[in-house]
PDB file of N, CA and C in Angstrom:
ATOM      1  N   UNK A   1      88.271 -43.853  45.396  1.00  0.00           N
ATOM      2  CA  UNK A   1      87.976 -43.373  44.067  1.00  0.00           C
ATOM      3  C   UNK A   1      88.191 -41.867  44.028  1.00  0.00           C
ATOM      4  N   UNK A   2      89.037 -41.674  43.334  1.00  0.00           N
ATOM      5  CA  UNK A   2      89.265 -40.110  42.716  1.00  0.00           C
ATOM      6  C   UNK A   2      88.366 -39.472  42.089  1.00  0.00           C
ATOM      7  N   UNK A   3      88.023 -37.843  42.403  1.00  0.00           N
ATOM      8  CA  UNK A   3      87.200 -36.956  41.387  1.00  0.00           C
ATOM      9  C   UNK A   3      87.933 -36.851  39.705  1.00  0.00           C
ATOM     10  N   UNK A   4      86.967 -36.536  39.337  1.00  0.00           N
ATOM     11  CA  UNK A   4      87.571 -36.605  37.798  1.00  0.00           C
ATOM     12  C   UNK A   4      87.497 -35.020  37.665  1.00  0.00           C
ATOM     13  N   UNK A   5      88.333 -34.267  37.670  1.00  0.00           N
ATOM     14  CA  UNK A   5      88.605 -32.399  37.736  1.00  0.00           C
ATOM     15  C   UNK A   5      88.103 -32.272  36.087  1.00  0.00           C
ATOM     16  N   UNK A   6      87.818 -31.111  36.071  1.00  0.00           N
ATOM     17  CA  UNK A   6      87.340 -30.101  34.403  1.00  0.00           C
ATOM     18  C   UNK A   6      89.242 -30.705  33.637  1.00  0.00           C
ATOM     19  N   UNK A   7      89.894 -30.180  34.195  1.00  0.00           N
ATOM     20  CA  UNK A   7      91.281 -30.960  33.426  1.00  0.00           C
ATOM     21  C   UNK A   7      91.647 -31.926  32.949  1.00  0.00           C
ATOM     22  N   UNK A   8      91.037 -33.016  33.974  1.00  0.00           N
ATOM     23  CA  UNK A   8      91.386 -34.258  33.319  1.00  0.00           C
ATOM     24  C   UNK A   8      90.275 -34.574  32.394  1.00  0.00           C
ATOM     25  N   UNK A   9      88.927 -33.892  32.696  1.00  0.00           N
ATOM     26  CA  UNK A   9      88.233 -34.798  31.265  1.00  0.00           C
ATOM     27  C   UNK A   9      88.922 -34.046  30.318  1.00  0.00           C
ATOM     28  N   UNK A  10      89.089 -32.943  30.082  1.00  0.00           N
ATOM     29  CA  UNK A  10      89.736 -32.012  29.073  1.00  0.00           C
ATOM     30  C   UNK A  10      90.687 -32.376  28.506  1.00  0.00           C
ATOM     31  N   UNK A  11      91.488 -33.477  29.417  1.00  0.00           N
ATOM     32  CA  UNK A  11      92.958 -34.062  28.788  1.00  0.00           C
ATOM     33  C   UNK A  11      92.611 -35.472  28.217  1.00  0.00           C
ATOM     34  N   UNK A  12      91.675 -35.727  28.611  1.00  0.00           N
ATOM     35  CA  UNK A  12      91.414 -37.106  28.071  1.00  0.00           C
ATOM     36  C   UNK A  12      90.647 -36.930  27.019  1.00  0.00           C
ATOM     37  N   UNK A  13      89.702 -36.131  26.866  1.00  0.00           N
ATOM     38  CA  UNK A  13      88.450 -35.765  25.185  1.00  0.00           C
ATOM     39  C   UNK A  13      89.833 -35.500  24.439  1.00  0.00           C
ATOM     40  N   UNK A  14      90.874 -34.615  24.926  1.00  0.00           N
ATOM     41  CA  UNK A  14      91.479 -34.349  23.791  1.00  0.00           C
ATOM     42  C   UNK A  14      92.335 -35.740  23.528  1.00  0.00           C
ATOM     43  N   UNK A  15      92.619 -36.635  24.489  1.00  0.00           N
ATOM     44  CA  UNK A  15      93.617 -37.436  23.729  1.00  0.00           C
ATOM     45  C   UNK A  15      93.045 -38.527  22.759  1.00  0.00           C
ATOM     46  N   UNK A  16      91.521 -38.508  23.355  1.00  0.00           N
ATOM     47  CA  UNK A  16      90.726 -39.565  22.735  1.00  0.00           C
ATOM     48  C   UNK A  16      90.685 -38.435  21.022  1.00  0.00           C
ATOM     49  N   UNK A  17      90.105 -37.381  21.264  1.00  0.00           N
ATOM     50  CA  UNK A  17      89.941 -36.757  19.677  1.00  0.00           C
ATOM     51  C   UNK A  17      91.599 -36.785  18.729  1.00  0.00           C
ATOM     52  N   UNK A  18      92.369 -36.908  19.140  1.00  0.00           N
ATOM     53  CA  UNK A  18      93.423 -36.899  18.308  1.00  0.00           C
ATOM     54  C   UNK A  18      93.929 -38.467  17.825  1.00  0.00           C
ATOM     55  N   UNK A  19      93.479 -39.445  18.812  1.00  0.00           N
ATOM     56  CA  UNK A  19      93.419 -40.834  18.111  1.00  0.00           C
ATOM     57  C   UNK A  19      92.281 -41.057  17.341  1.00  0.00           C
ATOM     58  N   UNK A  20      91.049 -40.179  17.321  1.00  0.00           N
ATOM     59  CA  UNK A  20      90.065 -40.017  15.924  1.00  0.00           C
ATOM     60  C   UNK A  20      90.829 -39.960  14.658  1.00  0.00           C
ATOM     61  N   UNK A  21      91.518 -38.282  15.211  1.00  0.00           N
ATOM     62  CA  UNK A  21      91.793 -37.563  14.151  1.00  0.00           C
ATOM     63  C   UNK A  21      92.833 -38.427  13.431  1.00  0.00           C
ATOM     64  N   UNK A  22      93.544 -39.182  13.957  1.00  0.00           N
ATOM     65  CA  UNK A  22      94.955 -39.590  13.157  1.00  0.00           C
ATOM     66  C   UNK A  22      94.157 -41.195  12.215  1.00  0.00           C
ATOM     67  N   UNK A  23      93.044 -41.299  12.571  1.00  0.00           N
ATOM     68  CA  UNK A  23      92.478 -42.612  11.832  1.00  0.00           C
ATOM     69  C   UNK A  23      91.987 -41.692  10.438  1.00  0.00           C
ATOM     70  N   UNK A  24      92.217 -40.200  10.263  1.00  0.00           N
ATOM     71  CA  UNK A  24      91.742 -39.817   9.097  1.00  0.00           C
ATOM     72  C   UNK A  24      92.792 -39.841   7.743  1.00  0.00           C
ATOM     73  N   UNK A  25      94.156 -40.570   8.408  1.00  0.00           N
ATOM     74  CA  UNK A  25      95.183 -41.098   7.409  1.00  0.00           C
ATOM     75  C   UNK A  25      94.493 -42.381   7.008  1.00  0.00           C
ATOM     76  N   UNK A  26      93.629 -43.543   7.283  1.00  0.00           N
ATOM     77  CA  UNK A  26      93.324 -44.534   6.285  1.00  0.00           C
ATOM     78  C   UNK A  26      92.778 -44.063   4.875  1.00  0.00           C
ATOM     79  N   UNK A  27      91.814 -43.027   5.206  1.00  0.00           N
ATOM     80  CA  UNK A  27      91.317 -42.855   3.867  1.00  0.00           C
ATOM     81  C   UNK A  27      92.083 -42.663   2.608  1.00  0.00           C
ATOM     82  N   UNK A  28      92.982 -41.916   2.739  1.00  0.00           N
ATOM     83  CA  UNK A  28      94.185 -41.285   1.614  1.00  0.00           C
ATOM     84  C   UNK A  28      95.113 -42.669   1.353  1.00  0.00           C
ATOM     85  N   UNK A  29      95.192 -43.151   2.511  1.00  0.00           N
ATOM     86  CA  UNK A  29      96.501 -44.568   2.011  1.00  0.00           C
ATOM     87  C   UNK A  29      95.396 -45.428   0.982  1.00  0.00           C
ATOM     88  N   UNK A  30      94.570 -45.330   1.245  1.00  0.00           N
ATOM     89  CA  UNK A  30      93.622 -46.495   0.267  1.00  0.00           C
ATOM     90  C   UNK A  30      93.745 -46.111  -1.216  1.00  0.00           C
ATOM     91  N   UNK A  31      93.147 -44.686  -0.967  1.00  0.00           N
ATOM     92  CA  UNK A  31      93.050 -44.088  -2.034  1.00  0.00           C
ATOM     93  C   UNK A  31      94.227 -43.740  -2.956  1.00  0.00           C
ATOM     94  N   UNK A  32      95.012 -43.482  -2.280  1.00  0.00           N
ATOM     95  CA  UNK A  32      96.691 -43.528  -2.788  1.00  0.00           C
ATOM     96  C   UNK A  32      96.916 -44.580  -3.873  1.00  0.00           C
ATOM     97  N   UNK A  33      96.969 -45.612  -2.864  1.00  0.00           N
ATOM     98  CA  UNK A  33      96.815 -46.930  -3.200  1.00  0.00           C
ATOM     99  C   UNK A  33      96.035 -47.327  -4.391  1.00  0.00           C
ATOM    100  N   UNK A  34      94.740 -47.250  -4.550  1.00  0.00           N
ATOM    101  CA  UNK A  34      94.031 -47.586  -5.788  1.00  0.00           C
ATOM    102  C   UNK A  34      94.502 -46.350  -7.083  1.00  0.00           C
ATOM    103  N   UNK A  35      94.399 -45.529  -6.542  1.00  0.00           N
ATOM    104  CA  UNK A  35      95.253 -44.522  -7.924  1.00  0.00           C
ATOM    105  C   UNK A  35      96.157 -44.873  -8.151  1.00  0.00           C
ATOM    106  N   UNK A  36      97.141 -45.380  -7.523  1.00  0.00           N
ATOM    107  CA  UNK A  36      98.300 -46.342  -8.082  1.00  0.00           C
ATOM    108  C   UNK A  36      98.275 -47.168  -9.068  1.00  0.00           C
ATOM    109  N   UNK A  37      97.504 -48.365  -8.478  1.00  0.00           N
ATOM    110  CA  UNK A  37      97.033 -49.337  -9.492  1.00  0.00           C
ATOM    111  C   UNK A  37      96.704 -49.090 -10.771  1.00  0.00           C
ATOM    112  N   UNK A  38      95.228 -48.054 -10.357  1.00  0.00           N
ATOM    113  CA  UNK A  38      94.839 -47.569 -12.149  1.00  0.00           C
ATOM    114  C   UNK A  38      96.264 -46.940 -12.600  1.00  0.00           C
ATOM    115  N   UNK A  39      96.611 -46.084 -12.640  1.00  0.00           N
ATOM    116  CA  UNK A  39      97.765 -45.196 -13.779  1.00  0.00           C
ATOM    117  C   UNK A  39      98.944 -46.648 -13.879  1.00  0.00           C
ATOM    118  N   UNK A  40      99.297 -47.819 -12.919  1.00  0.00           N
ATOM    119  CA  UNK A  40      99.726 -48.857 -13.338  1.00  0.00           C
ATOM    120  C   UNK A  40      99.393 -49.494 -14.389  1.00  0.00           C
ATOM    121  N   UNK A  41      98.275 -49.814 -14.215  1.00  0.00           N
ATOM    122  CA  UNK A  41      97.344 -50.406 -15.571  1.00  0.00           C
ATOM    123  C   UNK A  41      97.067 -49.745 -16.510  1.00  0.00           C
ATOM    124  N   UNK A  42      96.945 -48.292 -16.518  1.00  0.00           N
ATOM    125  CA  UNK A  42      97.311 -47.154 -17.768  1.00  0.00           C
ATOM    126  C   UNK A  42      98.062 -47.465 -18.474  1.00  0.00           C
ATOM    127  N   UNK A  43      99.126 -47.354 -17.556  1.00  0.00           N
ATOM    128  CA  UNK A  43     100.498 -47.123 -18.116  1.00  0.00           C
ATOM    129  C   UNK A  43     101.030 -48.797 -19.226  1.00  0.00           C
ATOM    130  N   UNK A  44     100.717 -49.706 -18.475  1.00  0.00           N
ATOM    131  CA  UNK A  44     100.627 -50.926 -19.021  1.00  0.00           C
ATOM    132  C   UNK A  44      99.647 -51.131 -20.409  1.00  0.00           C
ATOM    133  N   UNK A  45      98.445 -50.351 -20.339  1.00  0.00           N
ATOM    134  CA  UNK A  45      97.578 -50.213 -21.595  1.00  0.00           C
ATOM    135  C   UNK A  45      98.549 -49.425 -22.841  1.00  0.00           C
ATOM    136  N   UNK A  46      98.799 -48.388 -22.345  1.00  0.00           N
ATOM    137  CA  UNK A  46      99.458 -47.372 -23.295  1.00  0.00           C
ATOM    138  C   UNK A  46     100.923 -46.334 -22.806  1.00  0.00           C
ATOM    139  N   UNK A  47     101.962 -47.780 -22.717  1.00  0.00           N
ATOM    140  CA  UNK A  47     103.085 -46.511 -22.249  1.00  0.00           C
ATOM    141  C   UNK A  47     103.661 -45.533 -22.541  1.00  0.00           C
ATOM    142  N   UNK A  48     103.035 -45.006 -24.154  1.00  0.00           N
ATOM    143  CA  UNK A  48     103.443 -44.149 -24.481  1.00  0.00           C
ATOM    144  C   UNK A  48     103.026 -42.856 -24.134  1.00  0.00           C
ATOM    145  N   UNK A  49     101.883 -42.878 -22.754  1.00  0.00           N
ATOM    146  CA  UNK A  49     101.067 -41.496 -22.161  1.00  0.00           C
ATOM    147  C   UNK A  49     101.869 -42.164 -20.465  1.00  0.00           C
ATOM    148  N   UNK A  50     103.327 -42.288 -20.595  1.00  0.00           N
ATOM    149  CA  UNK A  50     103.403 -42.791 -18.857  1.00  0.00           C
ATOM    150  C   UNK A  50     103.109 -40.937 -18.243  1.00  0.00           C
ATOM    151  N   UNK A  51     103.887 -40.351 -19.247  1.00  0.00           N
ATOM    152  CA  UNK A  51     104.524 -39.356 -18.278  1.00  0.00           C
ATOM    153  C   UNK A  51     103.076 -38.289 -18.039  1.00  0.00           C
ATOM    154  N   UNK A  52     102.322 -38.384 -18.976  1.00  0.00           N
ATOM    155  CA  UNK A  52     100.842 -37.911 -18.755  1.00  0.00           C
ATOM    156  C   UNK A  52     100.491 -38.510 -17.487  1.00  0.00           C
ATOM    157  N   UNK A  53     100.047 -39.607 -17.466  1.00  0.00           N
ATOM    158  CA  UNK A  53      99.308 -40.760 -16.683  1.00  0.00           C
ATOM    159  C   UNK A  53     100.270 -40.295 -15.435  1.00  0.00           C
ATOM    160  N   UNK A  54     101.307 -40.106 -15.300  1.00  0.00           N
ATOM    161  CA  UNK A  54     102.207 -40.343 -13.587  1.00  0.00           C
ATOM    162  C   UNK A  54     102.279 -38.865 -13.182  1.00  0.00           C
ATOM    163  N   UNK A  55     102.187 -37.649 -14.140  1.00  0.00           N
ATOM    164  CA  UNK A  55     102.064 -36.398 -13.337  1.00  0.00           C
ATOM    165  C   UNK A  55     100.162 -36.238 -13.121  1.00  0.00           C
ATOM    166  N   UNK A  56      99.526 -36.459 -13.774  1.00  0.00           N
ATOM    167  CA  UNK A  56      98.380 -36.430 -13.485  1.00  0.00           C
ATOM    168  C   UNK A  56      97.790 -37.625 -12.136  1.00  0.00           C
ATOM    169  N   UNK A  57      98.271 -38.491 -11.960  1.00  0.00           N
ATOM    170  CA  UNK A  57      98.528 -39.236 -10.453  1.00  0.00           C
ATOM    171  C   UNK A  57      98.708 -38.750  -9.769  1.00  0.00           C
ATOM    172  N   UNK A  58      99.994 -38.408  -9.876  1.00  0.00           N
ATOM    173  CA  UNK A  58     100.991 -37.707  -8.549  1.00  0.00           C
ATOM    174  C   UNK A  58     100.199 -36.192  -8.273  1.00  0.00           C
ATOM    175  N   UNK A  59      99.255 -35.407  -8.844  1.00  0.00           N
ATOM    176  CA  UNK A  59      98.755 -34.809  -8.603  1.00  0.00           C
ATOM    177  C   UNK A  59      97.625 -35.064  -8.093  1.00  0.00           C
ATOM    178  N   UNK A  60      96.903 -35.988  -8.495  1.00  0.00           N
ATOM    179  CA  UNK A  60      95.328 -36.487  -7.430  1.00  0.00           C
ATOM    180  C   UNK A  60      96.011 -37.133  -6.127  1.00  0.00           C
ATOM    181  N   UNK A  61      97.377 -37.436  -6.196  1.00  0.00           N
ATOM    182  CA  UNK A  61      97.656 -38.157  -4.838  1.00  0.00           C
ATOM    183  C   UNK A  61      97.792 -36.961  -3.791  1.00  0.00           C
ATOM    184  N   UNK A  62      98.417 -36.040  -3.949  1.00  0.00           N
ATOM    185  CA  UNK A  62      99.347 -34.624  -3.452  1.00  0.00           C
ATOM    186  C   UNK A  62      98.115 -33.954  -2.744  1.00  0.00           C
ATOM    187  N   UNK A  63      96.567 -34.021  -3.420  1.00  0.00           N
ATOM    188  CA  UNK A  63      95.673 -33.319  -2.786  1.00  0.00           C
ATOM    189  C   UNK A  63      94.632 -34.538  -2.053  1.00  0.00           C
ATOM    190  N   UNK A  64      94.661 -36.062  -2.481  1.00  0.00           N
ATOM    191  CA  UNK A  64      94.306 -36.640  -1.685  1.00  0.00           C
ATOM    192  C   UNK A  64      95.001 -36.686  -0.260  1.00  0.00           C
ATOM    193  N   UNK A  65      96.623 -36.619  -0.045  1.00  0.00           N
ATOM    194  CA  UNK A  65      97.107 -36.569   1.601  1.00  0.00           C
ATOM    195  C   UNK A  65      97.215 -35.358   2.125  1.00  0.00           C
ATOM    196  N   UNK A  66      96.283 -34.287   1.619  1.00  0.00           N
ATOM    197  CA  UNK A  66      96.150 -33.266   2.544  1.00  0.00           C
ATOM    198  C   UNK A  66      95.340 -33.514   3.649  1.00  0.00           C
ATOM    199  N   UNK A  67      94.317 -34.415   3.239  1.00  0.00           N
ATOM    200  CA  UNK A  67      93.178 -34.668   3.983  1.00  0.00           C
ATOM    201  C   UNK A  67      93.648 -35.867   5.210  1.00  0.00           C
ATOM    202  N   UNK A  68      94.410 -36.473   5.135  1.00  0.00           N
ATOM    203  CA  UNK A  68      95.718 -36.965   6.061  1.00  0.00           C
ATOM    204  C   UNK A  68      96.626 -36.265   6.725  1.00  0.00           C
ATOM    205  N   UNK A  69      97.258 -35.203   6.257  1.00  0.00           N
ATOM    206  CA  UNK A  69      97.974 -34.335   7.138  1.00  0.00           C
ATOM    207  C   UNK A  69      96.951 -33.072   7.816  1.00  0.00           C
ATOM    208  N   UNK A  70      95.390 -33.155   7.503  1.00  0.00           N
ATOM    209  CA  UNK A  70      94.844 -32.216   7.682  1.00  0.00           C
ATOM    210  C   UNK A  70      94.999 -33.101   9.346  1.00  0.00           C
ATOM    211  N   UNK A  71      94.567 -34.445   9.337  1.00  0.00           N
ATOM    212  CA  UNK A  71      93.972 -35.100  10.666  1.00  0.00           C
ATOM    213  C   UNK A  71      95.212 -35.033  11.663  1.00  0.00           C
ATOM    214  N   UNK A  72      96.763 -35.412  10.830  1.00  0.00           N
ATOM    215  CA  UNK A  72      97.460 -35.178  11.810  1.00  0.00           C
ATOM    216  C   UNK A  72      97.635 -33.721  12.315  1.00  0.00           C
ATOM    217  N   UNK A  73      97.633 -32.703  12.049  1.00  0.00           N
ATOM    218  CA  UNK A  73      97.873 -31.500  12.009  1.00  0.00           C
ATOM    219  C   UNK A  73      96.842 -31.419  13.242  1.00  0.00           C
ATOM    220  N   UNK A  74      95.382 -31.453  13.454  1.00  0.00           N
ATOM    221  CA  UNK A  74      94.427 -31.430  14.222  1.00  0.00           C
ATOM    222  C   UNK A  74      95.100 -32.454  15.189  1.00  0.00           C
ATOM    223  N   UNK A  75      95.771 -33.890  15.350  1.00  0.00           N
ATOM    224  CA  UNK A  75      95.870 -34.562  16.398  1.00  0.00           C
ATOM    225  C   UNK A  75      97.173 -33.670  17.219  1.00  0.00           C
ATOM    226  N   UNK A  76      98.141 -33.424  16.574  1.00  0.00           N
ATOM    227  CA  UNK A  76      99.478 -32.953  17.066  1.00  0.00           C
ATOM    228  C   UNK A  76      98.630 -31.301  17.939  1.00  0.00           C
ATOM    229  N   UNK A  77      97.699 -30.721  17.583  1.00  0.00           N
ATOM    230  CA  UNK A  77      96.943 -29.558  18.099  1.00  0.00           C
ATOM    231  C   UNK A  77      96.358 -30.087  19.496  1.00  0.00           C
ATOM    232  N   UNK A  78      95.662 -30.907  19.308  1.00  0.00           N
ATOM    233  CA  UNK A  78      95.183 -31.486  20.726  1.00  0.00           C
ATOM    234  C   UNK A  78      95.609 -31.980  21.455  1.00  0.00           C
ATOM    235  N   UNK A  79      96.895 -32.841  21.102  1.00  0.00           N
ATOM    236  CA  UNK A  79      98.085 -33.623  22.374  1.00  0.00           C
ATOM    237  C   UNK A  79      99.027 -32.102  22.811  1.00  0.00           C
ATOM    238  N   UNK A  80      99.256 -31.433  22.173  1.00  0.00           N
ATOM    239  CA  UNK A  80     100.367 -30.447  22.242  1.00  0.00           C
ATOM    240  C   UNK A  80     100.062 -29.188  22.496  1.00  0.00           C
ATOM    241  N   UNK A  81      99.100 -28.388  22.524  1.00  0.00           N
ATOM    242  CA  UNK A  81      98.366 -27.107  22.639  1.00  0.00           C
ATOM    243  C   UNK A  81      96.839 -27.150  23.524  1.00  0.00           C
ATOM    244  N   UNK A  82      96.852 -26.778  24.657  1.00  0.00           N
ATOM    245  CA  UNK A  82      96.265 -27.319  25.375  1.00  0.00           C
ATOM    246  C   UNK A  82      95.700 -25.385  25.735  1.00  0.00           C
ATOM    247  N   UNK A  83      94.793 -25.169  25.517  1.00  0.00           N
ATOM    248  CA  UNK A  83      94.176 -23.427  25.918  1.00  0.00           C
ATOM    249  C   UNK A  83      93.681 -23.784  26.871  1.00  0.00           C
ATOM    250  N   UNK A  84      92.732 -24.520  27.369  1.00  0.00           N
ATOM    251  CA  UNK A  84      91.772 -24.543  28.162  1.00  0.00           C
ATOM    252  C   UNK A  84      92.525 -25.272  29.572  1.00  0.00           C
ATOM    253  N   UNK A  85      93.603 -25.695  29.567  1.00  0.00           N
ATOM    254  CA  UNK A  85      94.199 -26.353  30.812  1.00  0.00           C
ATOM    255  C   UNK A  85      95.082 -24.939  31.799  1.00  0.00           C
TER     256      UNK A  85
END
């Protein structure tokens, strides 16, 4: 049985925290997803507000996947940038 060195836990917390971090893309695909639907069904209620209804979407979507690229941004930091090794 091998010692486990300050490095390797260090390489392993980080690989385990960046498969956290990248599970913080479900939230936004959902959400994506159901804002879809509604401005679908908007748009189906009253197509004469599509182009209202699809820039006002496409704008709650644009700041919902920040919070998705925030997690990848943090995972690609911890597999790839390593200070403490």
């Amino acid at each position: 049985m091998e010692n486990i060195t300050g490095t390797d836990l260090i390489l392993a917390c980080s690989a385990i925290g960046a498969g956290l971090a990248v599970i913080a893309g479900i939230g936004p695909g959902i959400g994506q997803g159901i804002a879809a639907g509604h401005a679908a069904a908007a748009v189906g209620r009253n197509p004469g507000a599509k182009s209202d209804i699809t820039s006002t979407m496409l704008l709650g979507q644009a700041v919902a996947e920040t919070t998705g690229l925030y997690g990848l941004l943090v995972a690609i930091l911890l597999l790839f940038v390593k200070p403490l090794v």
